[in-house]
PDB file of N, CA and C in Angstrom:
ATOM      1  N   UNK A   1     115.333 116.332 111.789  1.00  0.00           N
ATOM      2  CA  UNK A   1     116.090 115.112 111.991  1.00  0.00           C
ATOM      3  C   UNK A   1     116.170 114.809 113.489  1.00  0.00           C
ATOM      4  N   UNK A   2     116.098 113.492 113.764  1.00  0.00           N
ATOM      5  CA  UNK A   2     116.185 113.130 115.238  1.00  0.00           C
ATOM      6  C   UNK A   2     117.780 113.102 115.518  1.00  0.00           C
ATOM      7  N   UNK A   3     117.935 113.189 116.719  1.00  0.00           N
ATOM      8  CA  UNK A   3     119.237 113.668 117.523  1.00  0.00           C
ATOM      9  C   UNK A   3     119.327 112.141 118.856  1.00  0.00           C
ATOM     10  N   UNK A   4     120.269 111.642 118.564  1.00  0.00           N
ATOM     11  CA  UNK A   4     120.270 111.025 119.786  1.00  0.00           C
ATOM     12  C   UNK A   4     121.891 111.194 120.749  1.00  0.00           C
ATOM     13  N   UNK A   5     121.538 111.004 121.832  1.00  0.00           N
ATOM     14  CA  UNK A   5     122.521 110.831 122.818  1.00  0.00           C
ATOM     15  C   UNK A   5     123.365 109.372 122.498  1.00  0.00           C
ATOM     16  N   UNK A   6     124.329 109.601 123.514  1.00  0.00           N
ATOM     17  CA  UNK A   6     125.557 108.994 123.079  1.00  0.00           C
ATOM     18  C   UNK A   6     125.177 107.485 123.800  1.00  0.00           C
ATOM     19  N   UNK A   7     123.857 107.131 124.766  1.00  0.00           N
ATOM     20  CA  UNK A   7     124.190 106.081 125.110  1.00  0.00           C
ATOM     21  C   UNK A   7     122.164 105.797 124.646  1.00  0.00           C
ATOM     22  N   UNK A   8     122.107 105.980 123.566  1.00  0.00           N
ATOM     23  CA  UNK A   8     121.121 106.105 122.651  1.00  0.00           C
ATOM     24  C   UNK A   8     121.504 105.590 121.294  1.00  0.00           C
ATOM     25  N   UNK A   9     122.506 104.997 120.866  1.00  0.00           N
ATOM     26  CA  UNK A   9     123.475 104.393 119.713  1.00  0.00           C
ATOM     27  C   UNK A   9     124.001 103.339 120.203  1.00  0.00           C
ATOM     28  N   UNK A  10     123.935 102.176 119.530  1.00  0.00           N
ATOM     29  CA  UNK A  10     124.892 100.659 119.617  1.00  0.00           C
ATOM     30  C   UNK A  10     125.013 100.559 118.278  1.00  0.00           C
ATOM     31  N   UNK A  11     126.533  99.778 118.159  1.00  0.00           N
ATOM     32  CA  UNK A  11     126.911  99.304 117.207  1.00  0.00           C
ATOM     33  C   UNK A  11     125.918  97.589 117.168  1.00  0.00           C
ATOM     34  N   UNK A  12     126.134  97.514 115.535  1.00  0.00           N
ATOM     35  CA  UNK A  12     125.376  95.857 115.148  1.00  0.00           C
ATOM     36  C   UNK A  12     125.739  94.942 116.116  1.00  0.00           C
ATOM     37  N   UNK A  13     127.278  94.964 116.145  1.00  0.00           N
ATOM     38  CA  UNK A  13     128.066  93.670 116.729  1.00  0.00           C
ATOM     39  C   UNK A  13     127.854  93.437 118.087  1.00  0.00           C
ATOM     40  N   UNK A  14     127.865  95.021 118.861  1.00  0.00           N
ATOM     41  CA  UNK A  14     127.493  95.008 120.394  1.00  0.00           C
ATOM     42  C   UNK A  14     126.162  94.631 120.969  1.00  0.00           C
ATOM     43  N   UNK A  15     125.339  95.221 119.766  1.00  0.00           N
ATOM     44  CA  UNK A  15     123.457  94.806 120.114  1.00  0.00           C
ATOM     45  C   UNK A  15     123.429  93.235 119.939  1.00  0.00           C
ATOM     46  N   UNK A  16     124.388  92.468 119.212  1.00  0.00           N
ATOM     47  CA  UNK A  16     124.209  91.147 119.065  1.00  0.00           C
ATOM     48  C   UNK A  16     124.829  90.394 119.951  1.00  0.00           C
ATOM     49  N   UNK A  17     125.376  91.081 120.903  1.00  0.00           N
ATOM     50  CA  UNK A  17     126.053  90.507 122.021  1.00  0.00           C
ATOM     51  C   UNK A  17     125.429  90.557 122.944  1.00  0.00           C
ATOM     52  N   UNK A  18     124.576  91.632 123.357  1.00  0.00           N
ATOM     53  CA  UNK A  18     123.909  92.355 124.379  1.00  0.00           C
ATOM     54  C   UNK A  18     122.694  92.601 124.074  1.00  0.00           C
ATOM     55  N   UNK A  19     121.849  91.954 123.352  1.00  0.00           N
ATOM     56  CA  UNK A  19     120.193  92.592 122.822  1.00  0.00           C
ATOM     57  C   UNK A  19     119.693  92.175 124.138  1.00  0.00           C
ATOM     58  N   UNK A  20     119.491  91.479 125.093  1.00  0.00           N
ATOM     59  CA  UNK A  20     118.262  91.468 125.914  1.00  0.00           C
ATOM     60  C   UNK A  20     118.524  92.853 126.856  1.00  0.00           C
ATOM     61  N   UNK A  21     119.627  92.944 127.041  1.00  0.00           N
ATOM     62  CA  UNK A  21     120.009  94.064 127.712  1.00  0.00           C
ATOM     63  C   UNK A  21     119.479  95.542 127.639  1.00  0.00           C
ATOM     64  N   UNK A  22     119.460  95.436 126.181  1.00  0.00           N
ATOM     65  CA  UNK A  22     119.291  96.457 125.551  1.00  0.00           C
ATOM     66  C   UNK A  22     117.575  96.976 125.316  1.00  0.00           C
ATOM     67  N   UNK A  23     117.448  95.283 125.135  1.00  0.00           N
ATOM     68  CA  UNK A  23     116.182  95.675 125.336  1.00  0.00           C
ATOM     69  C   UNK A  23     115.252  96.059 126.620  1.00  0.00           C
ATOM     70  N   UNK A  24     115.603  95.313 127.547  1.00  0.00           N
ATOM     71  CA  UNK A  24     115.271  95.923 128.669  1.00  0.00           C
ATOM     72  C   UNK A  24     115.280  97.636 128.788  1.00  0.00           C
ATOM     73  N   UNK A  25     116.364  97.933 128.462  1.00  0.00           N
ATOM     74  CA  UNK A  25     116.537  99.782 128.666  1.00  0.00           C
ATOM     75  C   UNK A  25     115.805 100.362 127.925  1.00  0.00           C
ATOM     76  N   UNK A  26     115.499  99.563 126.733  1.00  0.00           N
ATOM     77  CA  UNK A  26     114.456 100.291 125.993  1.00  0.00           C
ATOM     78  C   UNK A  26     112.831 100.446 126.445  1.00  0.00           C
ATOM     79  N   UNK A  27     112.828  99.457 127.091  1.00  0.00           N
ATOM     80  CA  UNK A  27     111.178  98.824 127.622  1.00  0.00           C
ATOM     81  C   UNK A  27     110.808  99.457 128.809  1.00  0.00           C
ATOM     82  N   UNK A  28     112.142  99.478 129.472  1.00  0.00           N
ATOM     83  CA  UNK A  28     111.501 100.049 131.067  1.00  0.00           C
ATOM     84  C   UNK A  28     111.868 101.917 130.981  1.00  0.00           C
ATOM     85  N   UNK A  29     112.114 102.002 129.512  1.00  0.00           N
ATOM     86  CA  UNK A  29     112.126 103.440 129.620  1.00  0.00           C
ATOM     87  C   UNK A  29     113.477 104.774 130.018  1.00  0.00           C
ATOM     88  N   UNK A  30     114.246 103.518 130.534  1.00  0.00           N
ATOM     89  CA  UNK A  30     115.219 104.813 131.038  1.00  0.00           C
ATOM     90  C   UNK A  30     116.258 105.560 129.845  1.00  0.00           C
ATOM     91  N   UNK A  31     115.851 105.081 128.358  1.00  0.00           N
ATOM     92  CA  UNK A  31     116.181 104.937 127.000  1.00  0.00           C
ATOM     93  C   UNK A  31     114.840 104.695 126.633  1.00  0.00           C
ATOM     94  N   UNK A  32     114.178 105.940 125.723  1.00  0.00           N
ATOM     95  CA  UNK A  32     113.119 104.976 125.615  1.00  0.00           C
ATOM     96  C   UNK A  32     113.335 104.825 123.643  1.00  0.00           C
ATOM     97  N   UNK A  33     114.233 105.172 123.380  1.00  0.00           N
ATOM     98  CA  UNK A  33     114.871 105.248 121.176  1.00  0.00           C
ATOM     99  C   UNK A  33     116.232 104.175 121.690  1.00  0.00           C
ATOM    100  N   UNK A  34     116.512 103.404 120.673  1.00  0.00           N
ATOM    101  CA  UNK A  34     117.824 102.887 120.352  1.00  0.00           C
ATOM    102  C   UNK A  34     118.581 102.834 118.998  1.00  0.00           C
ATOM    103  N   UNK A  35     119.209 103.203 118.494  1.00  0.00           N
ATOM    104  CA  UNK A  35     119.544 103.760 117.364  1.00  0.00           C
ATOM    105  C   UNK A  35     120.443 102.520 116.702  1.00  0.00           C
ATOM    106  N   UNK A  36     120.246 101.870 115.902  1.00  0.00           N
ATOM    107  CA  UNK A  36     121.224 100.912 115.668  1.00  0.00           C
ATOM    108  C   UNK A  36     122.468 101.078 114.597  1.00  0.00           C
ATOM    109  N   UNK A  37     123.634 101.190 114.888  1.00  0.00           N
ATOM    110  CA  UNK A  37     124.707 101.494 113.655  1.00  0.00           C
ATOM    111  C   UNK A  37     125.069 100.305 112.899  1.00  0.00           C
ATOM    112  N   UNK A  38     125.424 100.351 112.029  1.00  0.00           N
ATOM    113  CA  UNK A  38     126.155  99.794 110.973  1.00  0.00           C
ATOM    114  C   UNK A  38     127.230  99.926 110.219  1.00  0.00           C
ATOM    115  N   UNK A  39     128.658 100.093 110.232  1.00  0.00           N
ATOM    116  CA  UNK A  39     129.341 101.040 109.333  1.00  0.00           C
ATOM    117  C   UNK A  39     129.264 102.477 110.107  1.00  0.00           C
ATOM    118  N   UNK A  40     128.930 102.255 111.262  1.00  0.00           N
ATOM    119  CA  UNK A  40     129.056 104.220 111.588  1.00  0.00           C
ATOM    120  C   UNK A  40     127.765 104.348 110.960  1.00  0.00           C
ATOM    121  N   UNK A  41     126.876 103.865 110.021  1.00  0.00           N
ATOM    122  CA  UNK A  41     125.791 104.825 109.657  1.00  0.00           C
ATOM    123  C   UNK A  41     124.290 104.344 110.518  1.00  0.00           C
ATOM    124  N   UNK A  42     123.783 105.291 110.813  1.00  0.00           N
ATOM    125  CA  UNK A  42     122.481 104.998 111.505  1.00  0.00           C
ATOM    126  C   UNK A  42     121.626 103.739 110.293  1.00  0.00           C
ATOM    127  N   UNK A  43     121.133 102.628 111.209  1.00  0.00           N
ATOM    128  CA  UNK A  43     120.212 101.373 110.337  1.00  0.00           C
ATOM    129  C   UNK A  43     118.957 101.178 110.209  1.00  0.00           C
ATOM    130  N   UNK A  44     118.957 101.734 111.809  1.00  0.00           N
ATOM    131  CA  UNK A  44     116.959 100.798 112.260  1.00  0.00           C
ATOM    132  C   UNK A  44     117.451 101.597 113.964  1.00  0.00           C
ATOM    133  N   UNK A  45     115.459 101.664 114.025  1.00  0.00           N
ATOM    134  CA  UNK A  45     115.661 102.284 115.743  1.00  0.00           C
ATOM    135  C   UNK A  45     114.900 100.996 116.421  1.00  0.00           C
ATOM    136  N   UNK A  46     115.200 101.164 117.961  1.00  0.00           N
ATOM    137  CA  UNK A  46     114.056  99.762 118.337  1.00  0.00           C
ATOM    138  C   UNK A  46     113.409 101.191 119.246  1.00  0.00           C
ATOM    139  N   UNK A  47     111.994 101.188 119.606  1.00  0.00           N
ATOM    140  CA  UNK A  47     111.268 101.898 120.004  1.00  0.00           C
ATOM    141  C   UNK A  47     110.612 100.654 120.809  1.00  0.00           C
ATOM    142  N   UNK A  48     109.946 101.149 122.164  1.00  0.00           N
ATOM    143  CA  UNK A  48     109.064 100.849 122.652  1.00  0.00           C
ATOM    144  C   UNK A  48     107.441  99.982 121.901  1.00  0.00           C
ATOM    145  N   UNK A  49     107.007  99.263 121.852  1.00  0.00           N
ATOM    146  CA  UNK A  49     105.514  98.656 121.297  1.00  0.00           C
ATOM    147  C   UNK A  49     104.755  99.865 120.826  1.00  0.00           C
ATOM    148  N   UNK A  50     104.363 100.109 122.778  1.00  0.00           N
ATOM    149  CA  UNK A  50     103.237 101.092 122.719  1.00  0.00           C
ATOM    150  C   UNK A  50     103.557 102.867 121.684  1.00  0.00           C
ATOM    151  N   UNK A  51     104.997 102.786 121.454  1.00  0.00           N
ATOM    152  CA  UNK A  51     105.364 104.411 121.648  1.00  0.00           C
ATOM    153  C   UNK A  51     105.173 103.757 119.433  1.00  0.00           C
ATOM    154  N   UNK A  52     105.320 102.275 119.342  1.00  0.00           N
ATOM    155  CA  UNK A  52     105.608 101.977 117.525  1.00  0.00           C
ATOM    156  C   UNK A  52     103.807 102.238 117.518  1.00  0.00           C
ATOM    157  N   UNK A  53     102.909 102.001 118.068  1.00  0.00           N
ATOM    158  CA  UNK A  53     101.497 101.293 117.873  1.00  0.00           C
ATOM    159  C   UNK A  53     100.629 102.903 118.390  1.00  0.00           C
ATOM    160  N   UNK A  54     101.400 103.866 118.529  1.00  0.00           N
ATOM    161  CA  UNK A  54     100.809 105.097 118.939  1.00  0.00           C
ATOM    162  C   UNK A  54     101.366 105.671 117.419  1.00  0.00           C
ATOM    163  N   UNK A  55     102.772 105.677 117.009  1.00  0.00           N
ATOM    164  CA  UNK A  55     103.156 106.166 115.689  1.00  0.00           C
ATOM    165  C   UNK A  55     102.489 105.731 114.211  1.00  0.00           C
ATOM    166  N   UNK A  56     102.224 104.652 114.590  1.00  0.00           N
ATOM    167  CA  UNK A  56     101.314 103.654 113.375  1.00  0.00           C
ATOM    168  C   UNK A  56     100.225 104.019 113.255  1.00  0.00           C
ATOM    169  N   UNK A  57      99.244 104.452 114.517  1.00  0.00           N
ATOM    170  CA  UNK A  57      97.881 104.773 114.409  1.00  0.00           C
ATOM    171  C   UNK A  57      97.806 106.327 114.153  1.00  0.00           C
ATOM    172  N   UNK A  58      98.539 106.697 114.569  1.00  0.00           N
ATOM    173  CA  UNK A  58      99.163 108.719 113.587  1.00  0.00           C
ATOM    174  C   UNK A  58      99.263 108.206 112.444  1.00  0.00           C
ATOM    175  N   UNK A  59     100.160 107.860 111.892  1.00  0.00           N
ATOM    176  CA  UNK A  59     100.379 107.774 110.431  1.00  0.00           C
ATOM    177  C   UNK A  59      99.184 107.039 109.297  1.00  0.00           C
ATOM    178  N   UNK A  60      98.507 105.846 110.191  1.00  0.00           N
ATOM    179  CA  UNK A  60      97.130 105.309 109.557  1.00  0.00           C
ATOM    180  C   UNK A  60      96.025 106.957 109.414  1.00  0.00           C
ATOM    181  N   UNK A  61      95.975 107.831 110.516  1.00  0.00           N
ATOM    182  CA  UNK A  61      95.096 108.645 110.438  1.00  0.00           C
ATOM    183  C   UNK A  61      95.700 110.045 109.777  1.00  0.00           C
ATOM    184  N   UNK A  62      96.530 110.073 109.762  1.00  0.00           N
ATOM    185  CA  UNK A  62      97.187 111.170 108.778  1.00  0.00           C
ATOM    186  C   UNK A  62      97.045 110.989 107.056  1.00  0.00           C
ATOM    187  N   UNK A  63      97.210 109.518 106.675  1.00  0.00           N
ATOM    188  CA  UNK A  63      96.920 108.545 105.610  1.00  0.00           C
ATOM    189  C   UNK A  63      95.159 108.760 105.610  1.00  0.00           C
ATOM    190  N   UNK A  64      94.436 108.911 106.201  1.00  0.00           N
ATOM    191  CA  UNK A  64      93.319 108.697 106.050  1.00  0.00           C
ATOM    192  C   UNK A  64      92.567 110.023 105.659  1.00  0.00           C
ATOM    193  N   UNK A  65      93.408 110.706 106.506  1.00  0.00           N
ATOM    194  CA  UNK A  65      92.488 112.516 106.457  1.00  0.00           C
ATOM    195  C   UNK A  65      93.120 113.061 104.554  1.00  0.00           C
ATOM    196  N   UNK A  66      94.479 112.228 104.195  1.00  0.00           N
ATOM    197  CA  UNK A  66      94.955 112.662 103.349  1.00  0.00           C
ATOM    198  C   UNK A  66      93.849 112.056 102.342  1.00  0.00           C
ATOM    199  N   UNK A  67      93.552 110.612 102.002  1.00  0.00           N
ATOM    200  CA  UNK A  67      92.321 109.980 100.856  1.00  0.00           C
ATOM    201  C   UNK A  67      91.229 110.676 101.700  1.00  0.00           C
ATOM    202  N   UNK A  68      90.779 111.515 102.086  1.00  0.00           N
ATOM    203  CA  UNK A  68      89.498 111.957 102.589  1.00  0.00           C
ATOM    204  C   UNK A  68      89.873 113.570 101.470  1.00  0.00           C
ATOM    205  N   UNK A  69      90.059 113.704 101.553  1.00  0.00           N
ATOM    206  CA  UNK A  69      91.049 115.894 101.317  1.00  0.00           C
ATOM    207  C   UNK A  69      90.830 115.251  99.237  1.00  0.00           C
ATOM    208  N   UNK A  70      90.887 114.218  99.432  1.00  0.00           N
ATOM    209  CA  UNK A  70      91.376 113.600  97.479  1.00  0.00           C
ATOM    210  C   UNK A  70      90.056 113.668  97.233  1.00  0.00           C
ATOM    211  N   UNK A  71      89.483 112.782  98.103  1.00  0.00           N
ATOM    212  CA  UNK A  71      87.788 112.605  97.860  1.00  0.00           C
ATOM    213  C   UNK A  71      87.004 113.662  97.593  1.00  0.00           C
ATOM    214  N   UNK A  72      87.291 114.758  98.400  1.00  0.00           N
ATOM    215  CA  UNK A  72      86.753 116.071  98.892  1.00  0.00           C
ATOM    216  C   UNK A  72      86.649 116.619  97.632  1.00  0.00           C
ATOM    217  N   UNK A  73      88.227 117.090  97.032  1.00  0.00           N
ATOM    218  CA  UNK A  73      88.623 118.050  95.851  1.00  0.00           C
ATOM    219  C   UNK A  73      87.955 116.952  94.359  1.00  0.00           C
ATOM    220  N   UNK A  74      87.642 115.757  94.394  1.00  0.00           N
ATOM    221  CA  UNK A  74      87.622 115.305  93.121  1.00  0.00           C
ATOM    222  C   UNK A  74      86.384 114.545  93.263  1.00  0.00           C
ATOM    223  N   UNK A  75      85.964 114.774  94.202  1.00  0.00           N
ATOM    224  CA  UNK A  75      84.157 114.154  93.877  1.00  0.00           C
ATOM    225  C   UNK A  75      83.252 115.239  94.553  1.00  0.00           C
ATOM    226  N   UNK A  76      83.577 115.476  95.850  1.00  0.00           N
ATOM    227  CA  UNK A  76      82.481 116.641  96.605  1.00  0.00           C
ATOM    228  C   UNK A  76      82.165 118.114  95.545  1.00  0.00           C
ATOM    229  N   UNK A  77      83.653 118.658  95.484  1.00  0.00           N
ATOM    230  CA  UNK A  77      83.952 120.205  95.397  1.00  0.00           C
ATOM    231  C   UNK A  77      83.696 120.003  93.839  1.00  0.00           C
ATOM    232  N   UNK A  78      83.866 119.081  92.826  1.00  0.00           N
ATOM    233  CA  UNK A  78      83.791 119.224  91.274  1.00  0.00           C
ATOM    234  C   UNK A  78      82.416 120.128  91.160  1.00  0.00           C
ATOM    235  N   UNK A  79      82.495 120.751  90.135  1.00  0.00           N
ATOM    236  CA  UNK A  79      81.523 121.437  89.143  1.00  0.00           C
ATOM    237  C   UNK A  79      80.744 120.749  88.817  1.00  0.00           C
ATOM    238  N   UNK A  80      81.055 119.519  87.820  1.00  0.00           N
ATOM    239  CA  UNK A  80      80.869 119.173  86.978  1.00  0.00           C
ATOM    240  C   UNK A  80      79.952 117.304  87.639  1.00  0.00           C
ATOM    241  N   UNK A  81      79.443 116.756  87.362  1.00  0.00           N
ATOM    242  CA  UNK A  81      79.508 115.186  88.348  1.00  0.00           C
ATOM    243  C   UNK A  81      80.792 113.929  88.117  1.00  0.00           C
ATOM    244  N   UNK A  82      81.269 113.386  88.422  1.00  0.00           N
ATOM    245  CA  UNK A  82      82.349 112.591  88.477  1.00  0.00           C
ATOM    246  C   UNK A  82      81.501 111.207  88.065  1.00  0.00           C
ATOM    247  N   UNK A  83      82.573 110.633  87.147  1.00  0.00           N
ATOM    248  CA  UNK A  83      82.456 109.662  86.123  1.00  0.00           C
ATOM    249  C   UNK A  83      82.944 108.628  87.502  1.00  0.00           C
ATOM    250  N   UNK A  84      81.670 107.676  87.625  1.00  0.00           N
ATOM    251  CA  UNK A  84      82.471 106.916  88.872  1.00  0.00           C
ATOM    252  C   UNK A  84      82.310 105.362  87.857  1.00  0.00           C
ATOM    253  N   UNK A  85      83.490 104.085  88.685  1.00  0.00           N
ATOM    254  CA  UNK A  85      83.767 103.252  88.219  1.00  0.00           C
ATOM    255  C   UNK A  85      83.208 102.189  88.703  1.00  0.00           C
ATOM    256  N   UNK A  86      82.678 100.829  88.107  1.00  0.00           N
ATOM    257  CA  UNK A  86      82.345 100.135  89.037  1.00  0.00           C
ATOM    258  C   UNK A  86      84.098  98.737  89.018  1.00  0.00           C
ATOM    259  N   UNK A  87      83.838  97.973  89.899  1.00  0.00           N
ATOM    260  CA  UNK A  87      84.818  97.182  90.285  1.00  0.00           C
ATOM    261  C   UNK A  87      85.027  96.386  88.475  1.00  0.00           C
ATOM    262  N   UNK A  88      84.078  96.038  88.554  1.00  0.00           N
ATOM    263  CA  UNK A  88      84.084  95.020  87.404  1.00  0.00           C
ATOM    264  C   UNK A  88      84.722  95.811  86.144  1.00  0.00           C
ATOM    265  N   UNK A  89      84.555  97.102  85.839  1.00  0.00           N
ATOM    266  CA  UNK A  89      84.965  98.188  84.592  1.00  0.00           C
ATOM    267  C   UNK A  89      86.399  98.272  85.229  1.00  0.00           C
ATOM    268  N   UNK A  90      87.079  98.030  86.243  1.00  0.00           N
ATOM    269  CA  UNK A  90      88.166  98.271  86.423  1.00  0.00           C
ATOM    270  C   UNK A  90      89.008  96.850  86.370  1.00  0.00           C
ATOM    271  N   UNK A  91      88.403  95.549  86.759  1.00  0.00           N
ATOM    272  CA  UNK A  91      88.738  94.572  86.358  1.00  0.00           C
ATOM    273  C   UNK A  91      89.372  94.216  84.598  1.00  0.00           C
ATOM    274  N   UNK A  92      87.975  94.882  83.787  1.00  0.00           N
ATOM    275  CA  UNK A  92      88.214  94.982  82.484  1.00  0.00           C
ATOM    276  C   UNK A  92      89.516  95.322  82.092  1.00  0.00           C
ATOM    277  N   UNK A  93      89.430  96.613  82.333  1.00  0.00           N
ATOM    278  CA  UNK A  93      90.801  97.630  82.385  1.00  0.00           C
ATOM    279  C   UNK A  93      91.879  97.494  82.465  1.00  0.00           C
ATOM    280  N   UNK A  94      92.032  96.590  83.610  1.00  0.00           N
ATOM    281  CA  UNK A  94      93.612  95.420  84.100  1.00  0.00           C
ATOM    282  C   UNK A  94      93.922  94.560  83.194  1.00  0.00           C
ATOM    283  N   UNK A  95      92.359  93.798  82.760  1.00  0.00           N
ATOM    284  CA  UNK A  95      92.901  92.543  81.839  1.00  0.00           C
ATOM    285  C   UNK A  95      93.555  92.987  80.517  1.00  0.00           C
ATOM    286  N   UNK A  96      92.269  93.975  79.853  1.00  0.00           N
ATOM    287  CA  UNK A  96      93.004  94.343  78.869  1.00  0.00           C
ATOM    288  C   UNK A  96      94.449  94.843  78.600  1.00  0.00           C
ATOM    289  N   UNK A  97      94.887  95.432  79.933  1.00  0.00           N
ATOM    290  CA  UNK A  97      96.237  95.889  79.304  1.00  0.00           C
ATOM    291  C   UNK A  97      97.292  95.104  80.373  1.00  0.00           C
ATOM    292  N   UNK A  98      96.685  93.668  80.791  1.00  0.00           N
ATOM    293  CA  UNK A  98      97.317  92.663  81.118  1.00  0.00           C
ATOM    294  C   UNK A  98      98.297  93.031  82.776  1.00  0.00           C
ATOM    295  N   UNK A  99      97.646  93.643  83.576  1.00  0.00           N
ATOM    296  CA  UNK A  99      97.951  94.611  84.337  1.00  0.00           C
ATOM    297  C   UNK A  99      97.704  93.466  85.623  1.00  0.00           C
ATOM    298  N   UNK A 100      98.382  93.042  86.592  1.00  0.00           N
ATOM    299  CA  UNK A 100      98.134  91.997  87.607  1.00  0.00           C
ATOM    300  C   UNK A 100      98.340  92.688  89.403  1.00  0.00           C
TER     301      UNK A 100
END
């Protein structure tokens, strides 16, 4: 679980008073997480672009190595040869059981 400092948390009402502010501290780094409350409960963080668009392209390639590892175990590594589908047999498939 992430941990933040005490001037690493704004309440809703204060960020809506003060967002450019806030954002600034977030952008130029001297804060580079902002934690947004609601009710006392943690909501949404604002992060930096570059620090969201470095996390996105991890998670796209973590996502990717994971359908690669699926591919691996159920078409490469089989025994046996794999029953493959074409687009159109899967089209079928939808209609018939009315699937959108």
């Amino acid at each position: 679980m992430v941990t933040y400092a005490r001037d690493e948390i704004v309440g809703i009402a204060e960020l809506g008073k003060s967002l450019g502010k806030f954002l600034d501290k977030v952008v130029q780094n001297p804060m580079n997480k902002l934690a947004i409350t609601r009710r006392n409960e943690p909501e949404a963080v604002i992060i930096p672009i570059k620090e969201y668009e470095y996390m996105k392209q991890a998670a796209d390639m973590y996502e990717d190595m994971q359908i690669s590892q699926v591919i691996k175990e159920r078409v490469i590594d089989r025994k046996e040869p794999a029953k493959m589908h074409t687009m159109e047999d899967m089209e079928k498939y939808f209609k018939l059981r009315d699937i959108k």
